[in-house]
Protein backbone atom coordinates (compact mmCIF):
# COMPACT_ATOMS: atom_id res chain seq x y z
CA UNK A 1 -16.44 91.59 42.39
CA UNK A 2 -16.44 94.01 39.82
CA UNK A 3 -13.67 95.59 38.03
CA UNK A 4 -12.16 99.12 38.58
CA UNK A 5 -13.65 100.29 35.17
CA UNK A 6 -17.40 99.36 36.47
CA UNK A 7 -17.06 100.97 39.90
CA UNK A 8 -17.23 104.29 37.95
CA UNK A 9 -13.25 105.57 37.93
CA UNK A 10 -14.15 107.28 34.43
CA UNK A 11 -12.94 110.81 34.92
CA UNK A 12 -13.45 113.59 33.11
CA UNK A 13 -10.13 115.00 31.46
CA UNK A 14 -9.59 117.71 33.65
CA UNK A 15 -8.35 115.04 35.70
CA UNK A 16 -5.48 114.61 33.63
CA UNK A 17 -4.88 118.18 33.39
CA UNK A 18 -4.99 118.08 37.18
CA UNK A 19 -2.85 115.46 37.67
CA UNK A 20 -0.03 117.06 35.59
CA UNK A 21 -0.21 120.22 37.63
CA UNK A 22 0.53 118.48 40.39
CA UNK A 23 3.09 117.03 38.93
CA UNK A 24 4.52 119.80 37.31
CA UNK A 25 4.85 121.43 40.86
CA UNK A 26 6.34 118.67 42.99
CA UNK A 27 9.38 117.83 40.08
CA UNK A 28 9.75 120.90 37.78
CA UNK A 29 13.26 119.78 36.22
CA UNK A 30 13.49 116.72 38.70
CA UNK A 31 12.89 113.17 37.94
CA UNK A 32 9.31 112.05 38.13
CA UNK A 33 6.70 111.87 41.21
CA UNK A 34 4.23 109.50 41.12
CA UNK A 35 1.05 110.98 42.58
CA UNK A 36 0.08 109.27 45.93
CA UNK A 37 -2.57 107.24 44.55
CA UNK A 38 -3.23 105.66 41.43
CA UNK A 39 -5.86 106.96 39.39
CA UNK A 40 -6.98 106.13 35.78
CA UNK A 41 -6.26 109.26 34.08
CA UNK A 42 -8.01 108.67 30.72
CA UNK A 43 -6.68 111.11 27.86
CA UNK A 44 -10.44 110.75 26.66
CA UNK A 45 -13.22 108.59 24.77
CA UNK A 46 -14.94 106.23 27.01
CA UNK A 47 -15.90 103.92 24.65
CA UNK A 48 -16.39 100.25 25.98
CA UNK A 49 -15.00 100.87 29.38
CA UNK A 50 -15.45 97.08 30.45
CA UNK A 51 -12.49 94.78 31.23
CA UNK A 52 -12.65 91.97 29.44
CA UNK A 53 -10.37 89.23 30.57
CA UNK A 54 -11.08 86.43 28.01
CA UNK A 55 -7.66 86.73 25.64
CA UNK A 56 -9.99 86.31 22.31
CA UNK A 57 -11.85 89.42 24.04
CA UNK A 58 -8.69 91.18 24.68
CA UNK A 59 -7.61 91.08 21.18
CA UNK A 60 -10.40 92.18 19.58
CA UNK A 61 -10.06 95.25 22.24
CA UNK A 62 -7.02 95.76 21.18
CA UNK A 63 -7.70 96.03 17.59
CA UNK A 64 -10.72 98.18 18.26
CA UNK A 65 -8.67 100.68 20.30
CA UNK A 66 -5.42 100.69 17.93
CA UNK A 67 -4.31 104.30 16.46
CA UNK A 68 -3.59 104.68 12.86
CA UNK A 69 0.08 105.89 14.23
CA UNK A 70 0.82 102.51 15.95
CA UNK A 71 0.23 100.35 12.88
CA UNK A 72 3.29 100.16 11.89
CA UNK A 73 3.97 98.33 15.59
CA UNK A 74 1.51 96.07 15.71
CA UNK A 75 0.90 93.61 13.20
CA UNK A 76 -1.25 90.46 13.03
CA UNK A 77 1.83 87.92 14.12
CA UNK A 78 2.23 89.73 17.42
CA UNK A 79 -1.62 89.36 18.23
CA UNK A 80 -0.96 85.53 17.56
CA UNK A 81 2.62 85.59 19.94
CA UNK A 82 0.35 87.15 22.86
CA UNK A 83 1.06 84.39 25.74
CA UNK A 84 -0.92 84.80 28.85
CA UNK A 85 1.22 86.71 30.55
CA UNK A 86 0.89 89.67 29.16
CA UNK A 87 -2.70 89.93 29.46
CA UNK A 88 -2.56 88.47 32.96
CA UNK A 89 0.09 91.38 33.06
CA UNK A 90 -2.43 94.26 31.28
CA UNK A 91 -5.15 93.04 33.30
CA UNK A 92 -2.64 93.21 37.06
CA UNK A 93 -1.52 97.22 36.01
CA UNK A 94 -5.76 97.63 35.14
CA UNK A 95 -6.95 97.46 38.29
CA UNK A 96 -4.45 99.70 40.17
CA UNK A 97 -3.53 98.02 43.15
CA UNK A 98 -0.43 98.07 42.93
CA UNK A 99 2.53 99.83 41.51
CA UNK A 100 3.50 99.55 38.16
CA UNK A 101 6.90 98.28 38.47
CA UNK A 102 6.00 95.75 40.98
CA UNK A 103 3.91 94.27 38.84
CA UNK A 104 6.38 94.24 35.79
CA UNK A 105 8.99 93.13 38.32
CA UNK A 106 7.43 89.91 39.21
CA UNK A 107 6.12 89.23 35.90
CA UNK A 108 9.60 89.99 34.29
CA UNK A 109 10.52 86.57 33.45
CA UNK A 110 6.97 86.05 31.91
CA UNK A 111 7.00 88.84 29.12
CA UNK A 112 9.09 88.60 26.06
CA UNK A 113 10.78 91.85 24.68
CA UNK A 114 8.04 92.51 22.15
CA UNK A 115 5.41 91.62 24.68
CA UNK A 116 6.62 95.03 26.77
CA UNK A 117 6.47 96.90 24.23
CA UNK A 118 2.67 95.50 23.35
CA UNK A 119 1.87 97.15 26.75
CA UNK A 120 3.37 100.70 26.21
CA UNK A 121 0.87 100.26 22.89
CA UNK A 122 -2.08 98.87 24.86
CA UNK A 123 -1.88 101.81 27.81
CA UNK A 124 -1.21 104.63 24.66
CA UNK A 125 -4.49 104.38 23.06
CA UNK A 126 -7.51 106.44 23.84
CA UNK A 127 -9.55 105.17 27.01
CA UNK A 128 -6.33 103.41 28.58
CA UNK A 129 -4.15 104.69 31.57
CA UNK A 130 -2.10 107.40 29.94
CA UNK A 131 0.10 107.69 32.91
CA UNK A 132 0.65 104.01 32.92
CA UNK A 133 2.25 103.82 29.91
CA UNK A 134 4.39 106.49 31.22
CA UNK A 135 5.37 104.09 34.28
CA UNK A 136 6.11 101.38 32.09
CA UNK A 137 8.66 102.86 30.26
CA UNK A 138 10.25 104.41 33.40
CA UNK A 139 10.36 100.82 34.45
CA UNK A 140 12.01 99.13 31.17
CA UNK A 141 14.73 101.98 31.20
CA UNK A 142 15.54 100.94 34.45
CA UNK A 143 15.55 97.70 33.87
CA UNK A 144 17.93 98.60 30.70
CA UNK A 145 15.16 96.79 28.52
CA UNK A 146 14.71 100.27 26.32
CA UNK A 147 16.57 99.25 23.15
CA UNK A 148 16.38 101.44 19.86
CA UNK A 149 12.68 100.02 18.83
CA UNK A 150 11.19 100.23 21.99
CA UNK A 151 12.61 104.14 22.31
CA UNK A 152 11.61 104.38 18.96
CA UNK A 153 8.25 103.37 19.66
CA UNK A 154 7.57 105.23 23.03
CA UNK A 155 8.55 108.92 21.17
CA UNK A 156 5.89 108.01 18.94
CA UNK A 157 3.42 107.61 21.45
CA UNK A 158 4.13 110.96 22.71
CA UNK A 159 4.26 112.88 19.33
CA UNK A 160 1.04 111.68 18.81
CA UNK A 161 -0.52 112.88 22.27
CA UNK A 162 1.15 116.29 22.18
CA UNK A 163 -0.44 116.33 18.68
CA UNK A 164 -3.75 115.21 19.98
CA UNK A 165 -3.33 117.94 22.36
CA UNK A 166 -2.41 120.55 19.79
CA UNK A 167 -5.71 119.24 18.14
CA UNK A 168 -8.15 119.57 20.60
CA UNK A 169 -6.77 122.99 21.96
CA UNK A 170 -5.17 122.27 24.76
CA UNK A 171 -4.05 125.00 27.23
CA UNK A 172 -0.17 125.25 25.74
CA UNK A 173 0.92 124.28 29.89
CA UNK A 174 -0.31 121.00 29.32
CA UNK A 175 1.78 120.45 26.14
CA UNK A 176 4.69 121.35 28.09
CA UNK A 177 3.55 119.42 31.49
CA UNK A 178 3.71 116.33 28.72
CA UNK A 179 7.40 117.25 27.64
CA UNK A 180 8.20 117.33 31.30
CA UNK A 181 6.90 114.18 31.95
CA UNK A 182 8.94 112.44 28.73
CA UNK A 183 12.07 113.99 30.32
CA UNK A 184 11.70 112.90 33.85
CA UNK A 185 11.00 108.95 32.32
CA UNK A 186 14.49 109.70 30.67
CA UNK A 187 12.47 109.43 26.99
CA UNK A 188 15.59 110.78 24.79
CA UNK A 189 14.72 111.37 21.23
CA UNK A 190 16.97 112.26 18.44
CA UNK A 191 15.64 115.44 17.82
CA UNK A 192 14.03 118.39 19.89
CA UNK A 193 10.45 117.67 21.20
CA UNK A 194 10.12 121.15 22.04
CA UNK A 195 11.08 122.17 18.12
CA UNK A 196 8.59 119.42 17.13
CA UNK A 197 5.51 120.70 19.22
CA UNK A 198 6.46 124.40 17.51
CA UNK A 199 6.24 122.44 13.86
CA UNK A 200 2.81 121.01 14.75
CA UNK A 201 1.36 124.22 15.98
CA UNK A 202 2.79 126.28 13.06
CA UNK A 203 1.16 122.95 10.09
CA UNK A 204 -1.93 123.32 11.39
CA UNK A 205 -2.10 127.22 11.38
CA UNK A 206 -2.03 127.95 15.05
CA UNK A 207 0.70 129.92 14.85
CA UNK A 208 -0.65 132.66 17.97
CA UNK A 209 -0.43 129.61 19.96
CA UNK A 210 3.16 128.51 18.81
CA UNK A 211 4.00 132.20 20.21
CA UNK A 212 2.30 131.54 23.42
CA UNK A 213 4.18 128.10 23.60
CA UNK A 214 7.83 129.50 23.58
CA UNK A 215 6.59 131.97 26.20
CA UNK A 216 5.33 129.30 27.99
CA UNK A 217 8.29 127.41 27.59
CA UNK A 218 11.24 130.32 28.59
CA UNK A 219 8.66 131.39 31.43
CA UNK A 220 9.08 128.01 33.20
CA UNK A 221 12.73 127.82 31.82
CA UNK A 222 12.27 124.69 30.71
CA UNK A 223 15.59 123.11 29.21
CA UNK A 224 16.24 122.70 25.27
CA UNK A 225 19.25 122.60 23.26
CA UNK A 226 21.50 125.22 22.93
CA UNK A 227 22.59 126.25 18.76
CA UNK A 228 25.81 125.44 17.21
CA UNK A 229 27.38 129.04 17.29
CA UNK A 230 26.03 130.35 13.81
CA UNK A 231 22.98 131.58 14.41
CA UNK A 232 21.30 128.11 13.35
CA UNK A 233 17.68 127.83 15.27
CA UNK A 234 18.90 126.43 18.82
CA UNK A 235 16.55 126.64 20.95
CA UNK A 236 12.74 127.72 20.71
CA UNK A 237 12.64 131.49 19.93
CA UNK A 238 15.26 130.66 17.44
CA UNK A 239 13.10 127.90 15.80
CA UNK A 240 9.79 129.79 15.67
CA UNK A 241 11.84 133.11 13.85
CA UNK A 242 13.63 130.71 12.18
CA UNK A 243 10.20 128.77 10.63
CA UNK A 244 8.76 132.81 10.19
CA UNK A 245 11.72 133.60 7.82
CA UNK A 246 10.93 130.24 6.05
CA UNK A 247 7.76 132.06 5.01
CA UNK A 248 9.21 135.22 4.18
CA UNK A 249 8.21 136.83 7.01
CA UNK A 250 10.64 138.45 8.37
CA UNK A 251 9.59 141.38 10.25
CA UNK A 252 7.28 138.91 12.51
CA UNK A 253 10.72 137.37 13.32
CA UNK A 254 12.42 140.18 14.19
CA UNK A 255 9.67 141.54 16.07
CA UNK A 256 9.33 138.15 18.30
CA UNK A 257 12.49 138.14 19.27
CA UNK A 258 12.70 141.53 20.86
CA UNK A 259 8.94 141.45 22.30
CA UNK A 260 10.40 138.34 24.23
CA UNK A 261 13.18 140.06 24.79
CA UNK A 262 11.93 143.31 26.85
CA UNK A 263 9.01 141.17 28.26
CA UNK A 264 11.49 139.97 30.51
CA UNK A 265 11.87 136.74 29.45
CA UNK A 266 15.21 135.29 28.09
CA UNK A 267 15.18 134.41 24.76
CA UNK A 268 18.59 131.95 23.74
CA UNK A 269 21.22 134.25 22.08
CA UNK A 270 21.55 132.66 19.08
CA UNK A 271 17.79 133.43 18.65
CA UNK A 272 19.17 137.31 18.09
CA UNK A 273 21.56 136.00 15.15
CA UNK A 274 18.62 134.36 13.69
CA UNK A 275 16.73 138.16 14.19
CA UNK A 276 19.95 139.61 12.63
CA UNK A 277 19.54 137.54 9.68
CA UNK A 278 15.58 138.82 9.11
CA UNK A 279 16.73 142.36 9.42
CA UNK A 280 19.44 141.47 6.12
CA UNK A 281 16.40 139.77 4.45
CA UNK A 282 14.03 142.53 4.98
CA UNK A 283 16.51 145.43 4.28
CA UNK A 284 17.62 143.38 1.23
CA UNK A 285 13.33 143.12 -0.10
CA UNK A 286 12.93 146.50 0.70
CA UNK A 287 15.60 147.46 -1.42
CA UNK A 288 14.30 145.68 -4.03
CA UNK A 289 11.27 147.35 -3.62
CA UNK A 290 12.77 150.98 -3.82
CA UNK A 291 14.91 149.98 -7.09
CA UNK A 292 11.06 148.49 -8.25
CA UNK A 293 9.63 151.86 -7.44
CA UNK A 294 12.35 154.06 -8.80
CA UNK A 295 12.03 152.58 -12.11
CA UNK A 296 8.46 152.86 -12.29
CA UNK A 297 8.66 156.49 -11.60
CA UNK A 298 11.80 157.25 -14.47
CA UNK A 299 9.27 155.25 -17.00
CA UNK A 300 7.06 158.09 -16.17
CA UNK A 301 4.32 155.50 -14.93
CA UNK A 302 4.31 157.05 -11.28
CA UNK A 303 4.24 160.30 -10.18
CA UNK A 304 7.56 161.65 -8.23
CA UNK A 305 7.52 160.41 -4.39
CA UNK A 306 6.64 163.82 -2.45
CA UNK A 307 8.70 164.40 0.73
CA UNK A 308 6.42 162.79 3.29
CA UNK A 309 6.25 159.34 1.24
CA UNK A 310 10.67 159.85 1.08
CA UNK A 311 10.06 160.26 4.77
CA UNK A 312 8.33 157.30 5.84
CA UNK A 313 10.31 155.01 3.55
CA UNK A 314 13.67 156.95 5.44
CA UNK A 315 12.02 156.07 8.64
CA UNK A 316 10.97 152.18 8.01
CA UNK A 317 15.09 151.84 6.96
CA UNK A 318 16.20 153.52 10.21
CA UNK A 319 13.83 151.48 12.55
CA UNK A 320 14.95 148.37 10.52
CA UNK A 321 18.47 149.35 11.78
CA UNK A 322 17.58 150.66 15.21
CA UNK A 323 16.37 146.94 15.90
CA UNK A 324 19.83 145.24 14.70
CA UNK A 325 21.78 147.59 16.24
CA UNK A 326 19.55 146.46 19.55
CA UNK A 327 20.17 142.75 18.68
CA UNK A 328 23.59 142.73 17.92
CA UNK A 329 24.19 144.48 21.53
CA UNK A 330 22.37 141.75 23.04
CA UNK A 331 24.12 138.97 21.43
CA UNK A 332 27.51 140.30 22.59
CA UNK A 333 26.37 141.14 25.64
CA UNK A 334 24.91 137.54 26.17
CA UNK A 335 27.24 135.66 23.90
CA UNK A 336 30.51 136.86 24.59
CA UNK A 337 33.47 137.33 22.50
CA UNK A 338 33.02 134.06 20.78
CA UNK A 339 29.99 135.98 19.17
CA UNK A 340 32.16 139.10 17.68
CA UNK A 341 32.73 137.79 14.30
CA UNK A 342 29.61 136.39 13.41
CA UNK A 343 27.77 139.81 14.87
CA UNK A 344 29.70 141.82 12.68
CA UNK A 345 29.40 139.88 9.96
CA UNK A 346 25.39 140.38 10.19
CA UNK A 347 26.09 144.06 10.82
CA UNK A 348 27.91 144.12 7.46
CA UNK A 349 25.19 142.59 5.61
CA UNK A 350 22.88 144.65 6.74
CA UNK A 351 24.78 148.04 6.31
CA UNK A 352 25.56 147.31 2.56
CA UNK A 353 21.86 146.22 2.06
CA UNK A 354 21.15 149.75 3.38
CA UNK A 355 23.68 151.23 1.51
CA UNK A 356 25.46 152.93 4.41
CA UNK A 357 29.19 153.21 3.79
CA UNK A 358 31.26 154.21 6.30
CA UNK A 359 29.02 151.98 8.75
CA UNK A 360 29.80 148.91 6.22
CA UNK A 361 33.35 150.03 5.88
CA UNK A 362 33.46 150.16 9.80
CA UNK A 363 32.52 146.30 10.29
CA UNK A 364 34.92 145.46 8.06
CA UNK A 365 37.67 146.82 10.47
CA UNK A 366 35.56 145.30 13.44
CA UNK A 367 35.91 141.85 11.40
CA UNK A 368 39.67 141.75 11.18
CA UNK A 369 40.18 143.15 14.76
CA UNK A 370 38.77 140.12 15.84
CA UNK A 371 40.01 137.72 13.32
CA UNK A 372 37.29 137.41 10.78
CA UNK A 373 38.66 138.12 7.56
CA UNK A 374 35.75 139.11 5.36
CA UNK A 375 35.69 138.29 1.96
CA UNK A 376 37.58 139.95 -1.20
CA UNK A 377 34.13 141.07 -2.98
CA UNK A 378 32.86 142.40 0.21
CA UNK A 379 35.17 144.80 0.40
CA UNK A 380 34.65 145.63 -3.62
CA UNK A 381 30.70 146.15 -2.59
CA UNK A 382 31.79 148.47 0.14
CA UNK A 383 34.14 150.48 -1.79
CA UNK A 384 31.43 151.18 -4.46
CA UNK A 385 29.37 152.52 -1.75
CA UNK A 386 31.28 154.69 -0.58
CA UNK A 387 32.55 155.68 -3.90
CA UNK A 388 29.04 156.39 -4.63
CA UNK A 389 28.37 158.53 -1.40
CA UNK A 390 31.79 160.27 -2.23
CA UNK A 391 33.72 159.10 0.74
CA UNK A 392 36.95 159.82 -0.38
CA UNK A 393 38.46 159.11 3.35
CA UNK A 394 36.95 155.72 3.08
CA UNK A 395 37.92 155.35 -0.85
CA UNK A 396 41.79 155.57 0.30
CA UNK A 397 41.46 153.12 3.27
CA UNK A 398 40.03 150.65 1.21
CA UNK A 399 42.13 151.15 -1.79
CA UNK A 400 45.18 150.41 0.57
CA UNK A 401 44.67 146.83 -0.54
CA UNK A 402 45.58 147.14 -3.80
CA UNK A 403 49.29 147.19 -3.60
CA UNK A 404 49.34 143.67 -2.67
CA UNK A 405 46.44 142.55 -5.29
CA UNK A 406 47.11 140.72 -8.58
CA UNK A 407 46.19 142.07 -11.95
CA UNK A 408 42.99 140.66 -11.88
CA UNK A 409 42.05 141.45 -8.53
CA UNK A 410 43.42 145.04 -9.45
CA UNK A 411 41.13 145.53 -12.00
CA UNK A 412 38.06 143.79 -10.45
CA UNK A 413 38.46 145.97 -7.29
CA UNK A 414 38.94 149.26 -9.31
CA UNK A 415 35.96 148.27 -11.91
CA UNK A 416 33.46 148.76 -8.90
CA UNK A 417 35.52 151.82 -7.75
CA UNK A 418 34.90 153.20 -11.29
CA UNK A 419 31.53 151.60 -11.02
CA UNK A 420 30.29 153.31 -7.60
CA UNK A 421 31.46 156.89 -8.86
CA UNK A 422 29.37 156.43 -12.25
CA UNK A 423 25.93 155.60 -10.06
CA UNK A 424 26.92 158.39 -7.49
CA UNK A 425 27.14 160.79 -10.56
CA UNK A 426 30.80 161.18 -9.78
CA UNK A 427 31.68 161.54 -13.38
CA UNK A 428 35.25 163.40 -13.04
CA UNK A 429 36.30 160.94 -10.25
CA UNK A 430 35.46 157.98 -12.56
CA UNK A 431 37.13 159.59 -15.27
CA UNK A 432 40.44 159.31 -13.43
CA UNK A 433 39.67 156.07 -12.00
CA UNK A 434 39.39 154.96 -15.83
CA UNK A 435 42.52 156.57 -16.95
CA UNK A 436 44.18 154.92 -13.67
CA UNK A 437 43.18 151.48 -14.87
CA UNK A 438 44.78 152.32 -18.13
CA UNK A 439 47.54 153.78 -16.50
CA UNK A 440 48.38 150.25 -14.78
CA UNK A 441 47.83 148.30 -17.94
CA UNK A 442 44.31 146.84 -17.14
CA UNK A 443 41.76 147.61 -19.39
CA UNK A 444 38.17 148.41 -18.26
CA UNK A 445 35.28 146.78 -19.46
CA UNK A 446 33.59 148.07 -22.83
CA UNK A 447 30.30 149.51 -20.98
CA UNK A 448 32.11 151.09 -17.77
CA UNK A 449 34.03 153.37 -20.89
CA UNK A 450 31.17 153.82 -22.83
CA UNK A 451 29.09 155.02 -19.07
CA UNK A 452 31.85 157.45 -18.09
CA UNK A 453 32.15 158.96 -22.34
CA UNK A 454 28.67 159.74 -21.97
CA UNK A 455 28.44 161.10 -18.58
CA UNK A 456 31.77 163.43 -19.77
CA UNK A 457 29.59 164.91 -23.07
CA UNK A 458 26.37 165.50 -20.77
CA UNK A 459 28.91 167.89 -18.70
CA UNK A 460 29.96 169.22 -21.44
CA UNK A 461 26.63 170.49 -22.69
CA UNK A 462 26.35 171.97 -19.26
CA UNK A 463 30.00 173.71 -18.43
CA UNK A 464 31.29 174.19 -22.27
CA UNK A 465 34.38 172.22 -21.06
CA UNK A 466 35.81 169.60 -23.11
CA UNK A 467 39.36 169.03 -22.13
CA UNK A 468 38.37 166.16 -19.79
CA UNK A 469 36.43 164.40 -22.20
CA UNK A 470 38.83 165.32 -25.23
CA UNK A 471 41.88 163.63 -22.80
CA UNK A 472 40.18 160.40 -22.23
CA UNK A 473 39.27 159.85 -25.36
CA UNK A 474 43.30 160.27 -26.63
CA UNK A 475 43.97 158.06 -23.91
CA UNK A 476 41.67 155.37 -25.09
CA UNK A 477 42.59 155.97 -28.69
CA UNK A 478 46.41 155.29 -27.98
CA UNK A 479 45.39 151.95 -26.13
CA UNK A 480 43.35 150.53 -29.22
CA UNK A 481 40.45 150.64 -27.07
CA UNK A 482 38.15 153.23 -29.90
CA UNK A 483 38.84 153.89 -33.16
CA UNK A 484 39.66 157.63 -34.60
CA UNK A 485 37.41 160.71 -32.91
CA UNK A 486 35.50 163.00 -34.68
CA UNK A 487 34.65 165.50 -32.22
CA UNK A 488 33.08 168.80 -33.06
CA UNK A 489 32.13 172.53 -31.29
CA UNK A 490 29.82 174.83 -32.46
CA UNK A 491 30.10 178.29 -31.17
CA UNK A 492 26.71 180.00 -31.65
CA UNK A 493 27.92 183.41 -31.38
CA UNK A 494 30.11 183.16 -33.86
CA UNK A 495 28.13 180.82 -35.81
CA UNK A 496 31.48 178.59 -36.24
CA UNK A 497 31.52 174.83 -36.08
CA UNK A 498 35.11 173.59 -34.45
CA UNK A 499 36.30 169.76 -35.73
CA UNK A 500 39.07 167.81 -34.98
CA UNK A 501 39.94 164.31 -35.64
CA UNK A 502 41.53 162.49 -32.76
């Protein structure tokens, strides 16, 4: 009588694709249905389709059909330790008759730990029973027989099919019918198979199709693993953003997240933490960029940016904003209180990377309402901005600190007080923030003095007044910090030159 293979049961692999559909649709998140016949799904390559049944036959076979990923679990000994059972066993689950388990049921006593295993290898490669392989292991777990080598072994197996499938171009619903089926064998990795399918897709450059996966994946709400409450990847729109920002790009991230988002689908809310986070980043480049382009134009190697270029660059910084604004509403909406702090703590990054003040200064608050102290400098950075904006409101809230600082917090915090008035242009303001320093015994550092001198003489070529700059300079004098002044006025009218030594 001839065998199964002979009577023509080669299919073509839309059988398999078939037979996972159907699948798919009678367990979606239950345990696994067998369909109600056997059939030899092969996951392709019908090369020597013959059952041989000699075991000298059977080995060669073996070796002929063995994977370059499953070399490392079969060596040379265990083609020696192959008794007769097992291939009286691989040749029993060939020809279908029966189920699976029955057969590894009665033969239980036969097989040897290693010699179960052998089969999960033998149904894996290309040409074998996919699905049988899949039985088998349903079997051994529960049978208990799944220890940390066999486990180890069978997520093997199915990395390399979903990355045969990833190969060959599979439609992304049969990578995910093959996740389903791990789950509903109770195949438990130690790491995300779902965050593992998005890594192959995005190393071999198929990145559209590592979009269409997650979609694929929160469409059918499949389950993953949930993040660890700050903002790390959990889950798979949080992983893809997450690999995007590896690569610097950040905007793709951002812009992932809410396309998933108002397609109706529901993206896990850390993912919108991870989106926060690419909003910082891209602020934080962009700024970059401006301070690039400002200095290019003050060396006189670029013309002056006309009002439409000011425009669109005020434009891509408020849309940057628009969308974490968006994202942080969504994350408290979806997280919850426990969410607060770290939202605000994004919101704070990215307001000082934009250099909005009271909005930065505002977060702050929002922080300590809800418990998150935020950290000494960040309030420093803050306080500069606003300095430089000429907040004063916001100055004196955030100067309320300094009663309870020590001398060198004193003077840190005041140095980018003095600081943020000197870039804002503020010269008077930093003049008295530098005489306020001295005032409280802390002396400011030799290029914040030398800033402010200069900025008071370029007023005085302008206004004629020198009584600010003539004040500070006595004040610095009678702290040691410059030597003896010479300063001199000429009045043209008179045609009279004014000195005094100070």
């Amino acid at each position: 009588m001839a065998s199964v293979p002979e009577l023509g049961f080669a299919f073509s692999p839309n059988v398999l694709l078939q037979r996972h559909k159907l699948l798919v649709s009678q367990l979606h998140g239950s345990c696994l249905t067998r369909p109600p016949s056997r059939i030899s799904t092969r996951i392709k390559n019908y090369q020597n389709p013959s059952f041989i049944a000699t075991k000298v036959s059977k080995i060669r076979e073996f070796r002929f059909f063995k994977s370059v990923e499953l070399d490392q679990f079969v060596t040379s000994d265990d083609e020696d330790e192959m008794s007769e059972g097992f291939f009286e066993a691989i040749e029993e689950l060939e020809r279908m008759t029966r189920e699976p388990s029955d057969i590894l049921e009665e033969m239980n006593d036969r097989l040897s730990a290693r010699e179960l295993q052998l089969v999960l290898v033998y149904f894996s490669q290309e040409g074998r029973d996919s699905w049988c392989a899949l039985e088998v292991f349903e079997w051994l777990k529960k049978e208990n027989r799944v220890d940390n080598e066999t486990m180890e072994l069978m997520v093997s197996i199915m990395c390399s099919w979903a990355k045969k499938y990833i190969e060959e171009e599979r439609d992304v619903g049969d990578v995910i019918d093959l996740l389903v089926d791990m789950d509903c064998v109770g195949l438990k990795p130690g790491f995300s198979m779902i965050e593992k399918v998005i890594s192959l897709y995005w190393e071999m450059e198929k990145k559209e199709r590592a979009v269409l996966f997650v979609k694929a994946v929160l469409s059918r709400g499949i389950a993953y693993a949930e993040g660890d409450g700050e903002g790390q990847k959990g889950g798979p729109t949080g992983y893809l953003a997450w690999k995007m920002m590896v690569e610097g790009k950040y905007v793709d991230a951002i812009k992932l997240v809410i396309h998933l988002r108002e397609s109706g689908l529901k993206p896990e809310v850390y993912s919108y933490l991870i989106a926060l986070t690419a909003v910082v980043k891209e602020l934080n480049e962009f700024g970059k960029a401006l301070r690039k382009l400002k200095g290019y134009v003050r060396a006189g190697s670029i013309a002056e940016l006309d009002g439409k270029n000011l425009g669109l660059i005020e434009k891509y910084q408020s849309d940057l904003l628009a969308d974490g604004s968006r994202l942080s509403s969504w994350a408290i909406q979806e997280g919850g209180s426990s969410l607060y702090g770290v939202v605000h703590e994004r919101l704070l990054a990215m307001y000082i990377c934009a250099g909005r003040g009271l909005e930065a200064e505002r977060q702050l608050w929002e922080m300590k309402l809800v418990g998150k102290e935020a950290d000494g400098d960040l309030y420093d950075i803050v306080l500069a901005i606003c300095a430089s904006q000429n907040e004063g409101s916001a100055v004196s809230r955030l100067l309320s600190r300094i009663e309870v600082m020590n001398s060198l917090r004193k003077k840190k915090t005041l140095s980018w007080l003095l600081r943020g008035y000197i870039k804002g242009g503020h010269i008077n303001d930093a003049a008295e923030t530098l005489t306020k320093m001295l005032d409280l015994g802390l002396y400011p550092e030799y290029m914040d003095r030398v800033a402010v001198l200069q900025g008071l003489r370029k007023r005085i070529q302008k206004s004629g007044n020198v009584e600010a700059y003539l004040n500070l300079c006595k004040r610095l004098s009678d702290t040691s910090l410059i030597g003896p002044c010479l300063v001199y006025l000429y009045i043209k009218k008179y045609k009279l030159w004014i000195i005094k030594m100070l």
